[in-house]
N, C-alpha and C. Protein backbone atom coordinates (compact mmCIF):
# COMPACT_ATOMS: atom_id res chain seq x y z
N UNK A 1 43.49 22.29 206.36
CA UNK A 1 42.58 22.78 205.35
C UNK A 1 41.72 21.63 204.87
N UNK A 2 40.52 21.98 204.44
CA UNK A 2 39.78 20.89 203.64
C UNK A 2 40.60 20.57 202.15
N UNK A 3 39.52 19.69 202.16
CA UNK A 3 39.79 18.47 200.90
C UNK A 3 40.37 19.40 199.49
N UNK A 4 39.68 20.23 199.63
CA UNK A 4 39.88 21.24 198.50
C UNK A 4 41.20 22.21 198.24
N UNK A 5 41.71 22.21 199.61
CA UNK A 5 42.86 22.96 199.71
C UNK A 5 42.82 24.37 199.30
N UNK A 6 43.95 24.99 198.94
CA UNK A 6 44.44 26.51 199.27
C UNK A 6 43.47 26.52 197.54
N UNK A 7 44.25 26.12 196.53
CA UNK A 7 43.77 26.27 195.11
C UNK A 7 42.52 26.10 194.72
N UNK A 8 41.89 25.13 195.42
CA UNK A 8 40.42 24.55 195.21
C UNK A 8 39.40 25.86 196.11
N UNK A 9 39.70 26.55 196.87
CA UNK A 9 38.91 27.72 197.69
C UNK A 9 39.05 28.89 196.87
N UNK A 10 40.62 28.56 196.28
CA UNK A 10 40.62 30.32 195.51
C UNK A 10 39.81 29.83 194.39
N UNK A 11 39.54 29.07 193.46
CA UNK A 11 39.14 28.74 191.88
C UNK A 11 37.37 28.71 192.49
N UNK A 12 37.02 28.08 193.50
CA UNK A 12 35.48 28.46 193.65
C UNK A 12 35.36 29.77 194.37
N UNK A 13 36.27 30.32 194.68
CA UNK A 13 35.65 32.06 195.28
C UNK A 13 36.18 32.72 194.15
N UNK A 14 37.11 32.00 192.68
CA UNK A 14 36.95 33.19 191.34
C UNK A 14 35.54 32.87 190.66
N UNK A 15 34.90 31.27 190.85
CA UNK A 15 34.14 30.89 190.01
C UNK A 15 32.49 31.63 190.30
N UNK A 16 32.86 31.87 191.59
CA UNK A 16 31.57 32.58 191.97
C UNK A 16 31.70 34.46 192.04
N UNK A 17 32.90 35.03 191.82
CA UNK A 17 33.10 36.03 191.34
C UNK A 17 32.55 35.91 189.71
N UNK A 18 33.53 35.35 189.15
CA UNK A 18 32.97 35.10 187.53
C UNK A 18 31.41 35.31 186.99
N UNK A 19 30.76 34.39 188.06
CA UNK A 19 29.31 34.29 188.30
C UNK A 19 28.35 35.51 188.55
N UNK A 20 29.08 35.98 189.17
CA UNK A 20 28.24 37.35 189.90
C UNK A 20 27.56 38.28 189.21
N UNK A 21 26.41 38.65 188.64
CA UNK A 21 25.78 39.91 187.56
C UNK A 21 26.54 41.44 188.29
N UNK A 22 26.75 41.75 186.76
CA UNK A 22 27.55 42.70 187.13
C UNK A 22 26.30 43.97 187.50
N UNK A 23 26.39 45.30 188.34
CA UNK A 23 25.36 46.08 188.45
C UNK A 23 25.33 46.95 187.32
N UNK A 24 24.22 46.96 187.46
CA UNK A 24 23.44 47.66 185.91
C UNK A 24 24.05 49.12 185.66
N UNK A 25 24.32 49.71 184.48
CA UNK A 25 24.63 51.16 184.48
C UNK A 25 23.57 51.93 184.85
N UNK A 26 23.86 52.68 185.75
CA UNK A 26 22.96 53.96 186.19
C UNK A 26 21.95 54.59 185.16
N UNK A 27 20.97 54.32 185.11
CA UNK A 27 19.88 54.78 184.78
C UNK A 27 20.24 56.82 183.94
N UNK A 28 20.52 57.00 182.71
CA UNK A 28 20.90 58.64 182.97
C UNK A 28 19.18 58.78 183.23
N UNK A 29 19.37 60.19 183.81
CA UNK A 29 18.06 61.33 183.93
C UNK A 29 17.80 61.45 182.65
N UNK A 30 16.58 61.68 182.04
CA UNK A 30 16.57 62.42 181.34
C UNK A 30 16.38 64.01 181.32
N UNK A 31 16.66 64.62 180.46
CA UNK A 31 16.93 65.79 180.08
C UNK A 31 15.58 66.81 180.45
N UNK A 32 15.47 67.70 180.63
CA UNK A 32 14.16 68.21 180.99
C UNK A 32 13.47 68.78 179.65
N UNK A 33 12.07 68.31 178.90
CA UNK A 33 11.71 69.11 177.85
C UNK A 33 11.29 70.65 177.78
N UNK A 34 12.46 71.22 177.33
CA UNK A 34 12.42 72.82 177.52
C UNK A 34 11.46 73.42 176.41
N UNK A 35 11.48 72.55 175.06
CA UNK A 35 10.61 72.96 173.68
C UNK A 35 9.81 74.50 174.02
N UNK A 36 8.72 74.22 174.65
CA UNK A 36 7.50 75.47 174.66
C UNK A 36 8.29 76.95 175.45
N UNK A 37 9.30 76.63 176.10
CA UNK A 37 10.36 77.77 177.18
C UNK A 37 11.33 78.31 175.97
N UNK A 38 11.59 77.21 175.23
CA UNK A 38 12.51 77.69 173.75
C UNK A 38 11.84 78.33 172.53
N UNK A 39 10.59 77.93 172.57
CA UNK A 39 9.90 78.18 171.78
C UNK A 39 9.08 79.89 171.76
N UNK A 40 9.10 80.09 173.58
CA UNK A 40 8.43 81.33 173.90
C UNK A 40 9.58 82.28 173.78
N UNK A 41 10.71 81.62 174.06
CA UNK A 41 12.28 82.89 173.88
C UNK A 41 12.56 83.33 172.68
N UNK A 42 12.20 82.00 171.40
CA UNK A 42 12.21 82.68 170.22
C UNK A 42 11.79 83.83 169.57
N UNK A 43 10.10 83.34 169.92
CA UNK A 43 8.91 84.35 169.64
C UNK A 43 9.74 85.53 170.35
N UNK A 44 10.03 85.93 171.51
CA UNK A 44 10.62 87.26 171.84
C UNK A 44 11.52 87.55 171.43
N UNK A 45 12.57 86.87 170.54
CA UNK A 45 13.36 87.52 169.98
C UNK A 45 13.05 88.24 168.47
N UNK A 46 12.36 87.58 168.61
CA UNK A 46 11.79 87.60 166.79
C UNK A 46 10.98 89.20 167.01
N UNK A 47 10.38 89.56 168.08
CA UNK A 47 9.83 90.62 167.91
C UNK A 47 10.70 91.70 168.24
N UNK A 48 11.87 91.69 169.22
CA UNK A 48 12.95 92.30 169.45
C UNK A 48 13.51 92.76 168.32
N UNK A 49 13.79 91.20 167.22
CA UNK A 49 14.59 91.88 166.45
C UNK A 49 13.59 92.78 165.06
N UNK A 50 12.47 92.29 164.82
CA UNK A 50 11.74 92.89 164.05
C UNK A 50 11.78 94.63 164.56
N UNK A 51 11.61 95.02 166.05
CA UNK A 51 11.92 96.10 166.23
C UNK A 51 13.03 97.14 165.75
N UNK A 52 13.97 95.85 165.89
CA UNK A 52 15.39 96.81 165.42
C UNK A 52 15.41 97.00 164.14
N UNK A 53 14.79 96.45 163.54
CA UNK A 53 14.66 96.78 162.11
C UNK A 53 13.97 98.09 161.86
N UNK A 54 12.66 97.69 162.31
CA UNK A 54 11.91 99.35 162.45
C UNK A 54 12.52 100.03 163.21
N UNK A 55 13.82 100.60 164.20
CA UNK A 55 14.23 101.53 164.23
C UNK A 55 15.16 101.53 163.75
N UNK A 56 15.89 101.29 162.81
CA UNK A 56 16.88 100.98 161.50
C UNK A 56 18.40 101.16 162.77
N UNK A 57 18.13 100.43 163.67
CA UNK A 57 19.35 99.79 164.50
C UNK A 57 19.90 98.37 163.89
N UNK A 58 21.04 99.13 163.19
CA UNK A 58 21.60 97.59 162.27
C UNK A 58 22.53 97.24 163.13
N UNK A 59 23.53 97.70 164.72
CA UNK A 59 24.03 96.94 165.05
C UNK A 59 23.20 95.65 166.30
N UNK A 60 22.23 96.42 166.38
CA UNK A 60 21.26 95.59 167.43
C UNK A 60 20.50 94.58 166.82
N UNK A 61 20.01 95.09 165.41
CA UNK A 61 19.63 94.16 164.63
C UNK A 61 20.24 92.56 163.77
N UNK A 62 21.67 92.96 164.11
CA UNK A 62 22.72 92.04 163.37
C UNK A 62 23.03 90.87 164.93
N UNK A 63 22.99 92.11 165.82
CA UNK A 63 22.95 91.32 167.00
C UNK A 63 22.18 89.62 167.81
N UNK A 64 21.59 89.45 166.38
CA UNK A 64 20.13 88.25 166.53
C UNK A 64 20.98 87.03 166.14
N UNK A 65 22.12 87.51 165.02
CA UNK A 65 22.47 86.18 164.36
C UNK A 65 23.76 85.66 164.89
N UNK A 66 24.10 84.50 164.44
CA UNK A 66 25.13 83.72 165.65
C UNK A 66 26.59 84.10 164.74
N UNK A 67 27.77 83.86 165.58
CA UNK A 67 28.67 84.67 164.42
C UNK A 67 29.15 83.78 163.27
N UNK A 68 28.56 83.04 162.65
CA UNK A 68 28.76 82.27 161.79
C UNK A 68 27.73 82.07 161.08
N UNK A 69 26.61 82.96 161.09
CA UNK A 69 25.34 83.12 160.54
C UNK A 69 25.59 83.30 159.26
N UNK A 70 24.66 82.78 158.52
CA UNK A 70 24.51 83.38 156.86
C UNK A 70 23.01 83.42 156.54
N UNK A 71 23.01 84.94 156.20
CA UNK A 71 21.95 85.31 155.29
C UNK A 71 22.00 85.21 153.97
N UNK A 72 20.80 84.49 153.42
CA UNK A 72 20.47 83.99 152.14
C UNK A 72 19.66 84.85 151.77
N UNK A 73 19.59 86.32 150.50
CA UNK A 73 19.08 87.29 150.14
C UNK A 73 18.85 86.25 148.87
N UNK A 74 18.01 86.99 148.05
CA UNK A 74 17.45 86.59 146.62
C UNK A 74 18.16 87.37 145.66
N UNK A 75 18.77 86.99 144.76
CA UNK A 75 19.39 87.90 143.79
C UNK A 75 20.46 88.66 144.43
N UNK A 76 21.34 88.43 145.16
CA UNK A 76 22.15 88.37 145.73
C UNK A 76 22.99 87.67 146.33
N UNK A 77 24.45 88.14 146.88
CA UNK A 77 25.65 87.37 147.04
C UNK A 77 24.89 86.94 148.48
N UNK A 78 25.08 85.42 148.85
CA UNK A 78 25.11 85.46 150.35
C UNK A 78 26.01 86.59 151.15
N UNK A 79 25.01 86.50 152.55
CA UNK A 79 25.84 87.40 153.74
C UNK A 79 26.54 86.12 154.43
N UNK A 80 28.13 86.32 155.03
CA UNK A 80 28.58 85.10 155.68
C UNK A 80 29.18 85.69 156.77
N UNK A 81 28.62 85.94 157.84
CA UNK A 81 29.40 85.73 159.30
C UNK A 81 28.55 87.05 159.48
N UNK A 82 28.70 87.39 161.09
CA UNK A 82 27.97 88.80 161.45
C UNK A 82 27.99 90.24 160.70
N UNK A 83 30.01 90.35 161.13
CA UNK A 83 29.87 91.51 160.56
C UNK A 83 29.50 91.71 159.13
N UNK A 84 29.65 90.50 158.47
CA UNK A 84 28.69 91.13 156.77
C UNK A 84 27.98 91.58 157.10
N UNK A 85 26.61 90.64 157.56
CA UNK A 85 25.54 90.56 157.79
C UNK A 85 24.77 91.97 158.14
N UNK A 86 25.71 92.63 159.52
CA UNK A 86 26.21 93.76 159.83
C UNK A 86 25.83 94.70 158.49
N UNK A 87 27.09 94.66 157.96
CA UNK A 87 27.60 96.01 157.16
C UNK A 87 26.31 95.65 156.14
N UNK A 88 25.84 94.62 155.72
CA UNK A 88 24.59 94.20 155.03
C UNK A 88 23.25 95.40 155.16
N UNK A 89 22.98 95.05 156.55
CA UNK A 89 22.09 95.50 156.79
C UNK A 89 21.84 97.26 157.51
N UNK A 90 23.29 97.66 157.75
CA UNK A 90 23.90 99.00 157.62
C UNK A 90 23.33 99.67 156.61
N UNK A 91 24.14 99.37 155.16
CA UNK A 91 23.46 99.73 153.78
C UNK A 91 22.19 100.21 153.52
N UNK A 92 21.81 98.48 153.84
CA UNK A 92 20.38 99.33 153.50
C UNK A 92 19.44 99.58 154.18
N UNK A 93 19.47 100.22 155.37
CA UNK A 93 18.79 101.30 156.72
C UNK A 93 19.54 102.65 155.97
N UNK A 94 20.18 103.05 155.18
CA UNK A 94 20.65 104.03 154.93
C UNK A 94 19.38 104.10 153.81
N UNK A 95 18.89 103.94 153.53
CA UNK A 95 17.96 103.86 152.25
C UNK A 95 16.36 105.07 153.21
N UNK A 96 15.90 106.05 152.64
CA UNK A 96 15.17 106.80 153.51
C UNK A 96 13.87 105.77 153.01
N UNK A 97 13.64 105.51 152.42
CA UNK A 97 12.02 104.41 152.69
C UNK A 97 12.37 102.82 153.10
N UNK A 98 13.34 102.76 153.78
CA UNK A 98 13.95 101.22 154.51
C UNK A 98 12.59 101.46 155.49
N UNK A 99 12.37 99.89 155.26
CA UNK A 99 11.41 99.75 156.25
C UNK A 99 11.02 98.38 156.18
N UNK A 100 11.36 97.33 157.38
CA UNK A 100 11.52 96.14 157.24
C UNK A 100 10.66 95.79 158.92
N UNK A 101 9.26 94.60 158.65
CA UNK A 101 8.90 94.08 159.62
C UNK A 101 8.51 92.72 159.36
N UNK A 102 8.68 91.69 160.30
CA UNK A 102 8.72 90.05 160.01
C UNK A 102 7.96 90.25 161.08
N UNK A 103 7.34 88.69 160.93
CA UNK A 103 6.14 88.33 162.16
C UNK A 103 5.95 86.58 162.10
N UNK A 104 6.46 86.16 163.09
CA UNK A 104 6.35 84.41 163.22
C UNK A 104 5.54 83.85 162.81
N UNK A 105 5.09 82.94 162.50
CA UNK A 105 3.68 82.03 162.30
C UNK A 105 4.09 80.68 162.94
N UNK A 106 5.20 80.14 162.70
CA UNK A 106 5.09 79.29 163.76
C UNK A 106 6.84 78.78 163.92
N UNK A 107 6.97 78.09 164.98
CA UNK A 107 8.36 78.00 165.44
C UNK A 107 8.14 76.28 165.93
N UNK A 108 9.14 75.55 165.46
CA UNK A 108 9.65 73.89 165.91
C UNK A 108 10.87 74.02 166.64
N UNK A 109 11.17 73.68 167.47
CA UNK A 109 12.28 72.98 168.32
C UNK A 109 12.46 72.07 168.24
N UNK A 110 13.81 71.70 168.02
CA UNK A 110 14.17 69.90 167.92
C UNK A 110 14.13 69.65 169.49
N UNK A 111 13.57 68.14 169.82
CA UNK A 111 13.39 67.46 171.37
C UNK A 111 14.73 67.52 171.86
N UNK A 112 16.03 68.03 170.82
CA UNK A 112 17.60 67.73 171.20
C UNK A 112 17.53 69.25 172.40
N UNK A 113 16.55 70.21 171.99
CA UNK A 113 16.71 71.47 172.20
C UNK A 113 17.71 72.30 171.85
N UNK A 114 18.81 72.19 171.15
CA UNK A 114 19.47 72.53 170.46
C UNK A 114 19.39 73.50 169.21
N UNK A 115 18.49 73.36 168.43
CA UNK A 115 18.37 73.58 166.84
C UNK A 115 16.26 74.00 167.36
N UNK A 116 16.33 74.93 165.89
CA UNK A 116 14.73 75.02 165.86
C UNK A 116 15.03 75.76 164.49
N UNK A 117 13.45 75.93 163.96
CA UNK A 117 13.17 76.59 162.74
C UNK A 117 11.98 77.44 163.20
N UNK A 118 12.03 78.77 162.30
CA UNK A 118 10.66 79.66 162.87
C UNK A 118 10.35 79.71 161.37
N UNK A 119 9.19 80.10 161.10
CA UNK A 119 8.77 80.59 159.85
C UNK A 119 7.77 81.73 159.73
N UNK A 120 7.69 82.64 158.99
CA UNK A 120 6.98 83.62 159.13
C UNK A 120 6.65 84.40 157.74
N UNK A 121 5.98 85.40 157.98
CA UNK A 121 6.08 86.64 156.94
C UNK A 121 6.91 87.88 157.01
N UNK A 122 6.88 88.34 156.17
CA UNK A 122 7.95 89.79 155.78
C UNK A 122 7.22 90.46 154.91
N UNK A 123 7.62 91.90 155.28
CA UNK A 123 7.32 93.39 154.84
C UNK A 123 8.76 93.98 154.64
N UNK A 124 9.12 94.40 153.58
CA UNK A 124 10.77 94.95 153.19
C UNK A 124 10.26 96.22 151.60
N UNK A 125 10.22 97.73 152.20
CA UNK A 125 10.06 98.60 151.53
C UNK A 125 11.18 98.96 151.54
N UNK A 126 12.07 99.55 150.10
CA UNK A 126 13.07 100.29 149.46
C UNK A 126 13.19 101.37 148.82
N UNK A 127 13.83 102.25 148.08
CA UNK A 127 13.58 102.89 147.09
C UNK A 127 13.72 102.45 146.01
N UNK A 128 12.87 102.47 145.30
CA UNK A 128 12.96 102.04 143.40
C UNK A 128 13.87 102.87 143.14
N UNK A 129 14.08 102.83 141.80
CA UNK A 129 15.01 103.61 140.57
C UNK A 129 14.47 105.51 140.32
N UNK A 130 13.40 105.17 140.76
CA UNK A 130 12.95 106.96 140.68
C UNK A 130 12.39 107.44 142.43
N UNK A 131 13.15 106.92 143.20
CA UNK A 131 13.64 106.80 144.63
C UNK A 131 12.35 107.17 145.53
N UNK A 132 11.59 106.32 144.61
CA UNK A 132 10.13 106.58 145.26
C UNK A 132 9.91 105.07 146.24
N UNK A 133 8.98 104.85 147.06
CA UNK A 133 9.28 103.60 147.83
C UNK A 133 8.23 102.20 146.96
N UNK A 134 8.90 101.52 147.39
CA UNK A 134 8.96 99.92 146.55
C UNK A 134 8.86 98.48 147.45
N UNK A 135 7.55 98.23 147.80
CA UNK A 135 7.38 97.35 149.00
C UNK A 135 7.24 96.05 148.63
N UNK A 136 7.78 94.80 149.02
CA UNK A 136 8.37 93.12 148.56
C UNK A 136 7.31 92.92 149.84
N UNK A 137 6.73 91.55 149.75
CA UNK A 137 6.22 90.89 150.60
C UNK A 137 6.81 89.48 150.60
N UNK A 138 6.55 88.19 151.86
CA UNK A 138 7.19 87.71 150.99
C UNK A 138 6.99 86.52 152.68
N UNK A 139 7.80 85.45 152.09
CA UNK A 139 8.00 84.02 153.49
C UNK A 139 9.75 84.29 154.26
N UNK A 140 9.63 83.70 155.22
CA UNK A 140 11.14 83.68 155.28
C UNK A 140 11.04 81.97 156.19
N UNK A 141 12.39 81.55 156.31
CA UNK A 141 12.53 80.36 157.19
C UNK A 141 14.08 80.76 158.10
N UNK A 142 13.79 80.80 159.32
CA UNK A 142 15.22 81.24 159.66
C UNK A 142 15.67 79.77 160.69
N UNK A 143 17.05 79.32 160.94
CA UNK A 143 17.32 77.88 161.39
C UNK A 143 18.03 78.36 162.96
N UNK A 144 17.51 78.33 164.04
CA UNK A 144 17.80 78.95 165.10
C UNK A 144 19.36 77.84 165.60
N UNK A 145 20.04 78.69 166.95
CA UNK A 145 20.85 77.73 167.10
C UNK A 145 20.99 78.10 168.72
N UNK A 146 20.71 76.91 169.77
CA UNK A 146 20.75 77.49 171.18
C UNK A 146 22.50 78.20 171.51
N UNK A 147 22.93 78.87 172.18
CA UNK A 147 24.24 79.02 172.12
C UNK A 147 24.83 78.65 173.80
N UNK A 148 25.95 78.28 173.88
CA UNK A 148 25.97 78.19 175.33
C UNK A 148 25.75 79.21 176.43
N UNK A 149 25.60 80.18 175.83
CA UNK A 149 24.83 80.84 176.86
C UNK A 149 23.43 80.33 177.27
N UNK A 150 22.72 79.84 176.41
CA UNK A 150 21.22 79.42 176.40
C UNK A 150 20.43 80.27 176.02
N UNK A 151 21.22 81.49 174.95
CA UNK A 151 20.33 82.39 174.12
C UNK A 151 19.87 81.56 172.89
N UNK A 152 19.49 81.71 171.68
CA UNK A 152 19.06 81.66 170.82
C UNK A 152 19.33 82.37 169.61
N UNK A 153 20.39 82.48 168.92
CA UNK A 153 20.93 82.91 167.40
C UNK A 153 20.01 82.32 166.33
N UNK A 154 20.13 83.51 165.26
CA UNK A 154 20.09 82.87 163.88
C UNK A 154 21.18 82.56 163.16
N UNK A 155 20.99 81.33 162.43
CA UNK A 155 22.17 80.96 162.05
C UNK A 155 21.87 80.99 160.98
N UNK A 156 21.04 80.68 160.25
CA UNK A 156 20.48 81.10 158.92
C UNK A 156 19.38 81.38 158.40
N UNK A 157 19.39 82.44 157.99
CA UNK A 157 18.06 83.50 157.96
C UNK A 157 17.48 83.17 156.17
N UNK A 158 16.50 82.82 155.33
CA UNK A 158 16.85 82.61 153.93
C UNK A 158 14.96 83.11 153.59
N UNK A 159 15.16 84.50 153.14
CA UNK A 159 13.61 84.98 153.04
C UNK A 159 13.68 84.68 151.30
N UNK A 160 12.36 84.81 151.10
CA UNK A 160 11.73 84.53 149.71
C UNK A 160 10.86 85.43 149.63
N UNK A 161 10.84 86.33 148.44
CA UNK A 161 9.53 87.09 148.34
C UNK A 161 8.70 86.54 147.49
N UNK A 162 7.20 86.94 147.69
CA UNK A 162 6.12 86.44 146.60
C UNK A 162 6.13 87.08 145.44
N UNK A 163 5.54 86.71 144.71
CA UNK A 163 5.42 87.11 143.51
C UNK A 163 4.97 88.69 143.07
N UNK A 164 5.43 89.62 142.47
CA UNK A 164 4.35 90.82 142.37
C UNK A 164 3.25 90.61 142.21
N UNK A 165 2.12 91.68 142.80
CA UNK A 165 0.09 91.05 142.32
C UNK A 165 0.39 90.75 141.16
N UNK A 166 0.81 91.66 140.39
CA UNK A 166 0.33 91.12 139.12
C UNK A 166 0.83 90.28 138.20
N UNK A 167 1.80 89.74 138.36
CA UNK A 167 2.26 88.06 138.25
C UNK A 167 1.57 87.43 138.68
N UNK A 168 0.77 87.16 140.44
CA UNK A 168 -0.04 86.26 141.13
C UNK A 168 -1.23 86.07 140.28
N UNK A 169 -1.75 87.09 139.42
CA UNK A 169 -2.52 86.82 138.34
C UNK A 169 -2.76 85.91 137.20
């Protein structure tokens, strides 16, 4: 053996192991931006479910929100999980001047694609106290949630009505 011997070959073939750059972590892919594909599935649900409203289909209509959804009514108890939400909106389709239509104005997707917010308007006619009909206008903000299916739930729905005209006065 050379000068270096058995010990002196292993300590310069660890020293040049030691040495060696380690290879870089793999580059991840990134993710593909789905936003405007999430954004167009919303908009169709939103009119889906506005439908079910106008045909006072409250289980098709309850069908939008994720099962851990909560609706935030005004002057009222929150709705918490579907079937409230459900039996919520059961109620009052039983009402003969129920008549409820929403319409988007605009919808964000987080870049996570995960999460989004839509915002829109609302039309919600009832019967008053002398069971004549009684129409609220009004904003809503609902907080979408992708689900692993790759549908789109509401997870929390929280409308606001405007003011009567003649308050806006």
């Amino acid at each position: 053996m050379s000068r270096f011997g058995r010990s002196g070959l292993l300590a310069c073939v660890l020293t040049f192991i030691g040495c060696a750059q380690p290879a870089p972590p793999p580059t991840p892919t990134p993710e593909p931006d789905t936003r405007a594909a999430d954004e167009a599935a919303i908009r169709a649900a939103v009119k889906e479910w506005s439908a079910a409203a106008q045909a006072k289909d409250a289980e098709k209509f309850a069908s939008f929100y994720a099962e851990d959804a909560m609706l935030l009514l005004e002057n009222s108890p929150d709705f918490s999980g579907k079937p409230a939400i459900r039996e919520a909106a059961f109620g009052l389709m039983q009402d003969p001047n129920f008549a409820l239509a929403f319409e988007t104005d605009k919808v964000v997707v987080a870049r996570s694609g995960d999460l989004a917010f839509e915002g829109g308007t609302y039309s919600l006619t009832l019967s008053d106290a002398k069971k004549k009909p009684s129409t609220v206008k009004g904003n809503y903000v609902v907080v979408w949630q992708k689900q692993t299916d790759g549908s789109w739930k509401a997870l929390r729905d929280a409308p606001v009505s405007n003011p009567p005209e003649s308050a806006a006065k």
